[in-house]
N, C-alpha and C. Protein backbone atom coordinates (compact mmCIF):
# COMPACT_ATOMS: atom_id res chain seq x y z
N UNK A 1 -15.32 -25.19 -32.67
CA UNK A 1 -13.93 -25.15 -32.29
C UNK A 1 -13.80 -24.19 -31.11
N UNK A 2 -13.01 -24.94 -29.94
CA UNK A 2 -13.17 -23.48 -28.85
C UNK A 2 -11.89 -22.64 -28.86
N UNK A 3 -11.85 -21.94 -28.25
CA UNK A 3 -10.69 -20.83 -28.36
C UNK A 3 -9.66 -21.55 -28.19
N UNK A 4 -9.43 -22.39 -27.20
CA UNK A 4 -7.89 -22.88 -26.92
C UNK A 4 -8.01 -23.99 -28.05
N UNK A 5 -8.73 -24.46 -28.56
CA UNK A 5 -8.25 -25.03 -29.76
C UNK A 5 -7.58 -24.55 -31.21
N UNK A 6 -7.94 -23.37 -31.03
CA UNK A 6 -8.02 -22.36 -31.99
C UNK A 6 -6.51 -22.00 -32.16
N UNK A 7 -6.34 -21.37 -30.59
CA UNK A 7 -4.80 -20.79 -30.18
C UNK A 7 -3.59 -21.72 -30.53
N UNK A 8 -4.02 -23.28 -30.18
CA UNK A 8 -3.13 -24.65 -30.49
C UNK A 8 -3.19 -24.67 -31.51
N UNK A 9 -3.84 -24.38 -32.53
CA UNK A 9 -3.81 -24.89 -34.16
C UNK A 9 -2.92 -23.64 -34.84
N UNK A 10 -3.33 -21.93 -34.56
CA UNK A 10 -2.71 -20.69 -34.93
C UNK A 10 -3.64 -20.17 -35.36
N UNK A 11 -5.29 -20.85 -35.45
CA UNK A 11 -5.74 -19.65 -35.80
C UNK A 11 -6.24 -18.40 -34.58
N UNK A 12 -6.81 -17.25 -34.53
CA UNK A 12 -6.38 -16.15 -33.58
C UNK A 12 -7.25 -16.34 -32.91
N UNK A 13 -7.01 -16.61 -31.63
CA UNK A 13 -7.98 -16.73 -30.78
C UNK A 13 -8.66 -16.05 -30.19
N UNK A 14 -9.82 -16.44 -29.42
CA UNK A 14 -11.20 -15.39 -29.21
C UNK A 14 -12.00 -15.20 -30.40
N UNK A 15 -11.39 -15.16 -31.42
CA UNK A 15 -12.40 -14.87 -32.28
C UNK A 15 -13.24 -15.70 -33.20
N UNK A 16 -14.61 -15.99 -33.53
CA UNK A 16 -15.34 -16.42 -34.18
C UNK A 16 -15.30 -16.39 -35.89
N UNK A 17 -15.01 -17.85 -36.56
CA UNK A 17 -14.93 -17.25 -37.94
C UNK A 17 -16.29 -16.68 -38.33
N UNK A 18 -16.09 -16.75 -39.58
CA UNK A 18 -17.65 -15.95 -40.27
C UNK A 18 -17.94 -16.77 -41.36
N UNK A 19 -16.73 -17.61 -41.53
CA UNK A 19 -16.76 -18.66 -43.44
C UNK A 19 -15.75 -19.30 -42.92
N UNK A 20 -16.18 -20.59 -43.25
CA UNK A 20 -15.41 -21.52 -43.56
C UNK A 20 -15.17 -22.91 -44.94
N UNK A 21 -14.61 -22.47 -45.66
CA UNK A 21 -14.57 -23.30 -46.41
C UNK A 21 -13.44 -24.05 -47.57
N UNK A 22 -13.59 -25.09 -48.42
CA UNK A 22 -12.31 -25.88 -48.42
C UNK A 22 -12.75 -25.90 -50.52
N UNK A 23 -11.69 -25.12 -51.25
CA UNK A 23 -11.95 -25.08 -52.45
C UNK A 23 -11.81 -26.38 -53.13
N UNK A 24 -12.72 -26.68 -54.09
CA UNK A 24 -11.88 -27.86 -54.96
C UNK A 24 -11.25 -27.85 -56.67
N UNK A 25 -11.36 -28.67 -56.49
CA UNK A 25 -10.39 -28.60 -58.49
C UNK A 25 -10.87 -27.48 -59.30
N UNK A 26 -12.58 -27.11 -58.86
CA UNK A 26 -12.75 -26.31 -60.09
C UNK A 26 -12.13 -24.87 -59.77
N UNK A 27 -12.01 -24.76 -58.61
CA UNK A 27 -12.03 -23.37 -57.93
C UNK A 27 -10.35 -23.32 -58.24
N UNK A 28 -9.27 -23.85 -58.93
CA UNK A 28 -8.15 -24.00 -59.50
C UNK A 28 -7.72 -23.96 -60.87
N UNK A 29 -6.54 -23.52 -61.23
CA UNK A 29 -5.48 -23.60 -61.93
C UNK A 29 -4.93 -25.62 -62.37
N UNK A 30 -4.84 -25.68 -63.39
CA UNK A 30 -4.29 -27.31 -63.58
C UNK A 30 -2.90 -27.20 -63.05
N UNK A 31 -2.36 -26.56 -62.13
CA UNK A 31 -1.45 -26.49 -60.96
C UNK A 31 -2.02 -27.01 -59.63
N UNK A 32 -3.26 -26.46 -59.87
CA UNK A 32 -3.90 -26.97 -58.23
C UNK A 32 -3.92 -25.42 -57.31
N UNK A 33 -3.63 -24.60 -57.94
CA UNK A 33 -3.29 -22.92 -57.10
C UNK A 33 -4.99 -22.31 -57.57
N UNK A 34 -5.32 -22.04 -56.25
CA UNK A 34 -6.84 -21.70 -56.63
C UNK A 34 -6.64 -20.06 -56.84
N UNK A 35 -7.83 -19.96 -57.76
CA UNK A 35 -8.06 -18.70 -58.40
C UNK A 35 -8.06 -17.58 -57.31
N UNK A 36 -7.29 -16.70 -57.81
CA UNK A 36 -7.49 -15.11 -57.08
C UNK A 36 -9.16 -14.86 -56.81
N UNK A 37 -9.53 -14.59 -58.16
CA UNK A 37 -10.57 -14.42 -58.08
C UNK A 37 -12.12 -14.96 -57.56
N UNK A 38 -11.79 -16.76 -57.06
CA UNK A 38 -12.58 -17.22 -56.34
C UNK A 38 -12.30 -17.34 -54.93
N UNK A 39 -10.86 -16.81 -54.48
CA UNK A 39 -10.80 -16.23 -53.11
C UNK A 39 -11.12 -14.71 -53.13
N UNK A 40 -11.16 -13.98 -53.66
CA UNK A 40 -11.87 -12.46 -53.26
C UNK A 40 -13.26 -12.49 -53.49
N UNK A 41 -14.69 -13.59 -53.78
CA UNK A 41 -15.55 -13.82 -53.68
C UNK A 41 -16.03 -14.56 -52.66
N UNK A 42 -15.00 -15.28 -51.75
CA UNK A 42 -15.71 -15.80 -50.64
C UNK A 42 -14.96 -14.60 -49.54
N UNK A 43 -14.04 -14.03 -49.80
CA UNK A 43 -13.88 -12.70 -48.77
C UNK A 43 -14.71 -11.75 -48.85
N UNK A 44 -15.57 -11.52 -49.90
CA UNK A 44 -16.52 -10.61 -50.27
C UNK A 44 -17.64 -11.11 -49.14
N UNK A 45 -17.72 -12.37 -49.01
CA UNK A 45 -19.54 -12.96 -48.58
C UNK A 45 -18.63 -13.30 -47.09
N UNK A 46 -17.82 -12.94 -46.56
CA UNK A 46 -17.12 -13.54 -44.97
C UNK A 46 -17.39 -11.69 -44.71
N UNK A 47 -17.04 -10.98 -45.75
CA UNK A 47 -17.14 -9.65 -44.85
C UNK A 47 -18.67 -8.97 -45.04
N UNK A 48 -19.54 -9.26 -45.64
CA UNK A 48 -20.73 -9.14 -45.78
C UNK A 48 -21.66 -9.37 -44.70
N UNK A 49 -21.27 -10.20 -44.43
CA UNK A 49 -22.26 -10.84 -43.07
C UNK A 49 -21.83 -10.48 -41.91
N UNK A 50 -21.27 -9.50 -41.21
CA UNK A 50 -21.06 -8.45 -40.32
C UNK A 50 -21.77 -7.53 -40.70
N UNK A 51 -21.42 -6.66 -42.00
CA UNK A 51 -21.70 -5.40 -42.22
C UNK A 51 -23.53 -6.05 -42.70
N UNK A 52 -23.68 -6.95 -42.79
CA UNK A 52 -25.68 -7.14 -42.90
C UNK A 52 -25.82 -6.85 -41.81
N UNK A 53 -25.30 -7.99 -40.64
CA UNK A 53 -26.09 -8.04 -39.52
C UNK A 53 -26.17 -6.42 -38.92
N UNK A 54 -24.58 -5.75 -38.92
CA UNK A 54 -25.00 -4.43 -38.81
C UNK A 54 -25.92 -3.26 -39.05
N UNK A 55 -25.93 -3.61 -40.64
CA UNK A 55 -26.73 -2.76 -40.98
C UNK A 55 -28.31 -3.36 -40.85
N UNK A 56 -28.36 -4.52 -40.47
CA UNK A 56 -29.87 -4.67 -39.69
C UNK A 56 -30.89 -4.81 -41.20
N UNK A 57 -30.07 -5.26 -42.62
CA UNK A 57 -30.38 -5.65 -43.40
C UNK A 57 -29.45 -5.75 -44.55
N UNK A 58 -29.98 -5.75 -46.16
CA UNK A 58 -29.37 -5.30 -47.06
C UNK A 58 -27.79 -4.68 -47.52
N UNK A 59 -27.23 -4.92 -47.59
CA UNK A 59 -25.90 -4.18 -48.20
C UNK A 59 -25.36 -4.49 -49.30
N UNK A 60 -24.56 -4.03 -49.80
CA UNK A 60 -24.19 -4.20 -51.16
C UNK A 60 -22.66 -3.64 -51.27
N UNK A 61 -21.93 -3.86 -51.75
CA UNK A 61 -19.89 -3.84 -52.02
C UNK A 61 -19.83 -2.59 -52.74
N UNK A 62 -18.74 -1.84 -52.31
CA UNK A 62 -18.88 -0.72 -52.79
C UNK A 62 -17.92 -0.59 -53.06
N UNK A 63 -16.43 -1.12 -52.16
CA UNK A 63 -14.96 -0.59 -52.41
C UNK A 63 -14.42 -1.77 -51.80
N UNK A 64 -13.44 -2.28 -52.70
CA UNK A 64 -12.31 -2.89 -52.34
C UNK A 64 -11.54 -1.83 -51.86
N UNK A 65 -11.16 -2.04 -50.68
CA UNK A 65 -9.68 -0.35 -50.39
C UNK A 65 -8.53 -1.39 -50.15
N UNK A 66 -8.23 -2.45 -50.12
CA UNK A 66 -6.77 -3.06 -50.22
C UNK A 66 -7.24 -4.77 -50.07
N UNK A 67 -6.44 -5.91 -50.42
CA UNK A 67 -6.63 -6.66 -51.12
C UNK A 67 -5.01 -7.08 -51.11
N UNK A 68 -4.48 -8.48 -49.98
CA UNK A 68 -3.13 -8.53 -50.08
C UNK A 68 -3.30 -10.29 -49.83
N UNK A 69 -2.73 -10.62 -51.16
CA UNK A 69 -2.53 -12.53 -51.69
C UNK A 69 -0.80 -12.37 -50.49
N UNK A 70 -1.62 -13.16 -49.34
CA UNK A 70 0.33 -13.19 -48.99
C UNK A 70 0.97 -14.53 -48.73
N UNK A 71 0.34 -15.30 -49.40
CA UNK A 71 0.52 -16.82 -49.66
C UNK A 71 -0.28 -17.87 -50.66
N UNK A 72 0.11 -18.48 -51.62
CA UNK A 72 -1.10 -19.67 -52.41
C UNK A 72 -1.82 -20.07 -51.69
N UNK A 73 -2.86 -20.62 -52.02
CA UNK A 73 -3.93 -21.37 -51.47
C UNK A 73 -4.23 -22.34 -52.55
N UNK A 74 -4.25 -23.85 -51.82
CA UNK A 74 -4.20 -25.03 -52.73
C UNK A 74 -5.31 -26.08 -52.63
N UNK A 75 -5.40 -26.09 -53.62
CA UNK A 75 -6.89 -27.30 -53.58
C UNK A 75 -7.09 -28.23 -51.98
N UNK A 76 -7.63 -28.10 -51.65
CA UNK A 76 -7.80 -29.29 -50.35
C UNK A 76 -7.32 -28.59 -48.64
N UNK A 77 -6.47 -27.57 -48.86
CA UNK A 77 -6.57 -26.06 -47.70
C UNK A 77 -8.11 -26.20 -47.26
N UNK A 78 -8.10 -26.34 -45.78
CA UNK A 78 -9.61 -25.38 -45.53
C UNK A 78 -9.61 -23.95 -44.86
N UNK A 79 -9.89 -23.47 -45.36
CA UNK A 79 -9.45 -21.81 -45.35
C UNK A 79 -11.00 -21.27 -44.23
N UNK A 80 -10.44 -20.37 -43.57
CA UNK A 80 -10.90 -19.74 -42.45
C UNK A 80 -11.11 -18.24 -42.39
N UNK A 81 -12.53 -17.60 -42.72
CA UNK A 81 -12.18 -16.18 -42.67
C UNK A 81 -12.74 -15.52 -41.24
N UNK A 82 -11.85 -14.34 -41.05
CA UNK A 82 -12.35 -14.09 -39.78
C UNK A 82 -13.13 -12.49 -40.25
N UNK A 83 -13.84 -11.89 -39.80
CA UNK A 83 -14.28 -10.69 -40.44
C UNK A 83 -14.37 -9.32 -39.21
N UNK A 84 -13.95 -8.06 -39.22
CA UNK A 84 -14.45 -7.38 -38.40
C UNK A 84 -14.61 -5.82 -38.65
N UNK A 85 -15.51 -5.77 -37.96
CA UNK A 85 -15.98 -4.35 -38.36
C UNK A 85 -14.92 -3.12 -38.05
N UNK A 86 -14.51 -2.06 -38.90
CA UNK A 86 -13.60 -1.17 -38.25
C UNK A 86 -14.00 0.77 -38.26
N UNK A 87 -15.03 0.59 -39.27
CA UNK A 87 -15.50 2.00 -39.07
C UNK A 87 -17.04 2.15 -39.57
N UNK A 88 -18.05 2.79 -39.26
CA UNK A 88 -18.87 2.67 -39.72
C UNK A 88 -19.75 4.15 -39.87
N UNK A 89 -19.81 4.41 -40.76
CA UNK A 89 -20.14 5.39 -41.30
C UNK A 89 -21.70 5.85 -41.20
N UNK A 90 -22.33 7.05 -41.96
CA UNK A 90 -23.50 7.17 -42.46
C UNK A 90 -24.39 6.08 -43.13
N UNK A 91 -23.95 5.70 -43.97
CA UNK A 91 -24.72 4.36 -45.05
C UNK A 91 -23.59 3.60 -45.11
N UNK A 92 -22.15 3.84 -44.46
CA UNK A 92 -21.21 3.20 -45.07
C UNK A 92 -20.42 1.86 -43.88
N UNK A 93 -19.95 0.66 -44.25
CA UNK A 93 -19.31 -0.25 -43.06
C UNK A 93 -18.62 -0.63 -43.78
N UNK A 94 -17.09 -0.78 -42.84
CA UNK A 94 -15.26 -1.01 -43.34
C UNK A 94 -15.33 -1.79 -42.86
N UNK A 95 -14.95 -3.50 -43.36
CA UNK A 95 -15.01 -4.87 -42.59
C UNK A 95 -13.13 -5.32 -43.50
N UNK A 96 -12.82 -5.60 -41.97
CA UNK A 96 -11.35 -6.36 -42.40
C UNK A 96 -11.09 -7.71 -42.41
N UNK A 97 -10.84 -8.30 -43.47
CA UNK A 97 -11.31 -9.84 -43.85
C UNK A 97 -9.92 -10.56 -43.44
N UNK A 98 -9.35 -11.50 -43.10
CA UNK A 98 -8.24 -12.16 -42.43
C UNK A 98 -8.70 -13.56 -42.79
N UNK A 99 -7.72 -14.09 -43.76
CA UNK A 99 -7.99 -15.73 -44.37
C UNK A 99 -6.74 -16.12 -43.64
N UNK A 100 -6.99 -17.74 -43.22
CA UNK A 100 -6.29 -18.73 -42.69
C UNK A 100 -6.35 -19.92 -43.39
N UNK A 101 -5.52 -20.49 -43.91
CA UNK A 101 -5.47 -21.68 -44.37
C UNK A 101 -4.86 -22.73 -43.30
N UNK A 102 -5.95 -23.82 -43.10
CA UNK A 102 -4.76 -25.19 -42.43
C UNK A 102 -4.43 -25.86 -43.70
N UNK A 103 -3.25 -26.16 -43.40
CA UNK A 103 -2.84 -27.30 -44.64
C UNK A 103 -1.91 -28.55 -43.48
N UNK A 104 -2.39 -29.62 -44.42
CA UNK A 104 -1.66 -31.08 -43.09
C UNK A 104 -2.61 -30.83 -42.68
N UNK A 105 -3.74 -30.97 -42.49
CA UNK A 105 -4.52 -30.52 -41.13
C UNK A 105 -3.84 -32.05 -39.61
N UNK A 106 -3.20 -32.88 -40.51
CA UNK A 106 -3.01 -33.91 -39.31
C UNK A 106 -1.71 -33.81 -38.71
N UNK A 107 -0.89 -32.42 -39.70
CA UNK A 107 0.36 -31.81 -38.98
C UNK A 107 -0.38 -30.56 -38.31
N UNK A 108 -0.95 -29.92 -38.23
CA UNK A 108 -2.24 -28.48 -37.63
C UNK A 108 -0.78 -27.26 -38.29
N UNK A 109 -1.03 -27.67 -39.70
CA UNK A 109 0.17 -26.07 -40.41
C UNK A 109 -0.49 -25.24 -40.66
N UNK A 110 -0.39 -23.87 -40.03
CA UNK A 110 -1.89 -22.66 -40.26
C UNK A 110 -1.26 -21.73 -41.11
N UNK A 111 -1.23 -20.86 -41.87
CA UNK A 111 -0.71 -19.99 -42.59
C UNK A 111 -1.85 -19.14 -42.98
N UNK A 112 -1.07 -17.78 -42.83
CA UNK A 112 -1.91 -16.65 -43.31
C UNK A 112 -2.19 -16.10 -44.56
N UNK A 113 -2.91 -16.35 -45.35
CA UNK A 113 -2.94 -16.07 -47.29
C UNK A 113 -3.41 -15.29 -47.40
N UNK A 114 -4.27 -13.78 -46.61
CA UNK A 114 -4.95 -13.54 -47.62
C UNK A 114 -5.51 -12.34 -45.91
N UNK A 115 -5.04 -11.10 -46.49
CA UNK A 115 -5.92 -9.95 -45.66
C UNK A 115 -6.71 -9.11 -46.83
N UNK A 116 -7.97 -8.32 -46.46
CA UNK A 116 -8.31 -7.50 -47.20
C UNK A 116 -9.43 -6.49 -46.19
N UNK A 117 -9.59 -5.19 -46.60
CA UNK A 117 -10.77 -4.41 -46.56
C UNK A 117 -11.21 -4.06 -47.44
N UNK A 118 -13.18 -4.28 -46.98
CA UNK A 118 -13.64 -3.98 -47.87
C UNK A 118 -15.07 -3.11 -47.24
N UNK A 119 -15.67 -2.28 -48.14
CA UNK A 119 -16.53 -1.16 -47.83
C UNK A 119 -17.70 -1.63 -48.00
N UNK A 120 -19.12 -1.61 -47.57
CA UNK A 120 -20.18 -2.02 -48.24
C UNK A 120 -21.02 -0.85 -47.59
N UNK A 121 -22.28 -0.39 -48.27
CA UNK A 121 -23.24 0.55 -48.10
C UNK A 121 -24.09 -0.21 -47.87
N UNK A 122 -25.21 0.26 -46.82
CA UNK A 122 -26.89 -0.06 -46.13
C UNK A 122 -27.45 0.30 -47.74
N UNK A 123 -28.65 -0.71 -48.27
CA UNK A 123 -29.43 -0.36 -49.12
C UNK A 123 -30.93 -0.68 -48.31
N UNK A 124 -31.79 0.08 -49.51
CA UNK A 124 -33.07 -0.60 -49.10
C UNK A 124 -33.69 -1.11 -49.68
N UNK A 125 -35.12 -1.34 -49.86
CA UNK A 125 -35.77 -1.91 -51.04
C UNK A 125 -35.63 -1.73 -52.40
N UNK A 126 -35.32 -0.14 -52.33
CA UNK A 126 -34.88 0.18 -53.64
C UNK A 126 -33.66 0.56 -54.12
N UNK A 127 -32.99 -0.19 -53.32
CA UNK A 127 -31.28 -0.36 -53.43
C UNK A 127 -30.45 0.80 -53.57
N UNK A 128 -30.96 1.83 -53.58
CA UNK A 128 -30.44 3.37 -52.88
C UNK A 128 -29.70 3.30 -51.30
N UNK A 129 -28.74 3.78 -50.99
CA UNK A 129 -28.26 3.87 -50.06
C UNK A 129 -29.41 4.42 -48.82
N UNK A 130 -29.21 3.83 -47.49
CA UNK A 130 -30.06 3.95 -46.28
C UNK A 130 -29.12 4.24 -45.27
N UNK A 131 -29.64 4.93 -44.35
CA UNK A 131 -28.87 5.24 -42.85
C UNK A 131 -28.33 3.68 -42.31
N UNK A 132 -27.21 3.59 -41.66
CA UNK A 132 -27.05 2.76 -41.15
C UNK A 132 -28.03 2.70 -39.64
N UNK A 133 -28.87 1.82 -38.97
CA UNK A 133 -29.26 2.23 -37.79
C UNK A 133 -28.30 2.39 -36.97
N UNK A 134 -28.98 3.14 -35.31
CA UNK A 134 -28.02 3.39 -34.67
C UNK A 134 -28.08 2.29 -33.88
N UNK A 135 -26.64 2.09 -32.97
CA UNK A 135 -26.59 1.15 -32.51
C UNK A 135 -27.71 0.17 -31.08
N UNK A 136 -28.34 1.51 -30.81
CA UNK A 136 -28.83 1.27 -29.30
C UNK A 136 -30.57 0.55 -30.35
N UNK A 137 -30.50 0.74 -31.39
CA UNK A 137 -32.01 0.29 -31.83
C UNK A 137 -32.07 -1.05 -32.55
N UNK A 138 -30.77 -1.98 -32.29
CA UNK A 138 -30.70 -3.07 -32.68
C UNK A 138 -30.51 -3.87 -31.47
N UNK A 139 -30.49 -3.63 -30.36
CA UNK A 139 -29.97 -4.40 -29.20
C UNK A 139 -31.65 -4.71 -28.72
């Protein structure tokens, strides 16, 4: 999808998602309203994969620090996460997760459901916390 397609539909442009994907029946309520809890598991793995590639391996969830449902999300939505890094610590990376739902996709209706940050720590083999590297030794 290129940016000006992006901008025409509402989702935010310039930026690259990280997940994309479209829940079905099981991932629901016999309403059709998909589970809280199987949308804060694919925001978990949309903000993960920043803070890996960052940390240049391994990481692991450490803190939900906020977590805001600001619309349903319904069976057949394909939902869009965008992920970005905002502070990064000693062993520690703050990734801010931003869900988009299209719904109609053949009306292009975009709606915003779903912000969160979340914390994850560098591990290593032995799943003890590790330095994050520095930046100039990953380029």
């Amino acid at each position: 999808m290129t940016s000006q397609e992006q901008t025409s539909r509402g989702l935010p442009p310039g930026k690259m998602p990280e997940l994309r994907v479209m829940p079905s029946p099981s991932d629901a309520n016999v309403y059709g309203d998909v589970f809280g809890g199987w949308i804060m598991a694919q925001v978990d793995i949309a903000g993960s994969l920043p803070a890996t590639r960052r940390a240049n391996g391994r990481v692991a969830t450490i803190a939900v620090n906020s977590f805001l449902f600001k619309h349903p999300v319904f069976v057949g939505d394909l939902l869009t996460f965008y992920a970005d890094i905002v502070k990064v610590g000693n062993t520690s990376i703050t990734v801010n997760v931003e869900v988009y739902a299209e719904r109609n996709r053949l009306q292009a209706n975009i709606v915003k459901v779903t912000e969160a940050t979340l914390t994850y720590v560098a591990t290593g083999p032995d799943r003890k916390p590790r330095p994050v590297p520095p930046i100039e030794t990953l380029l």
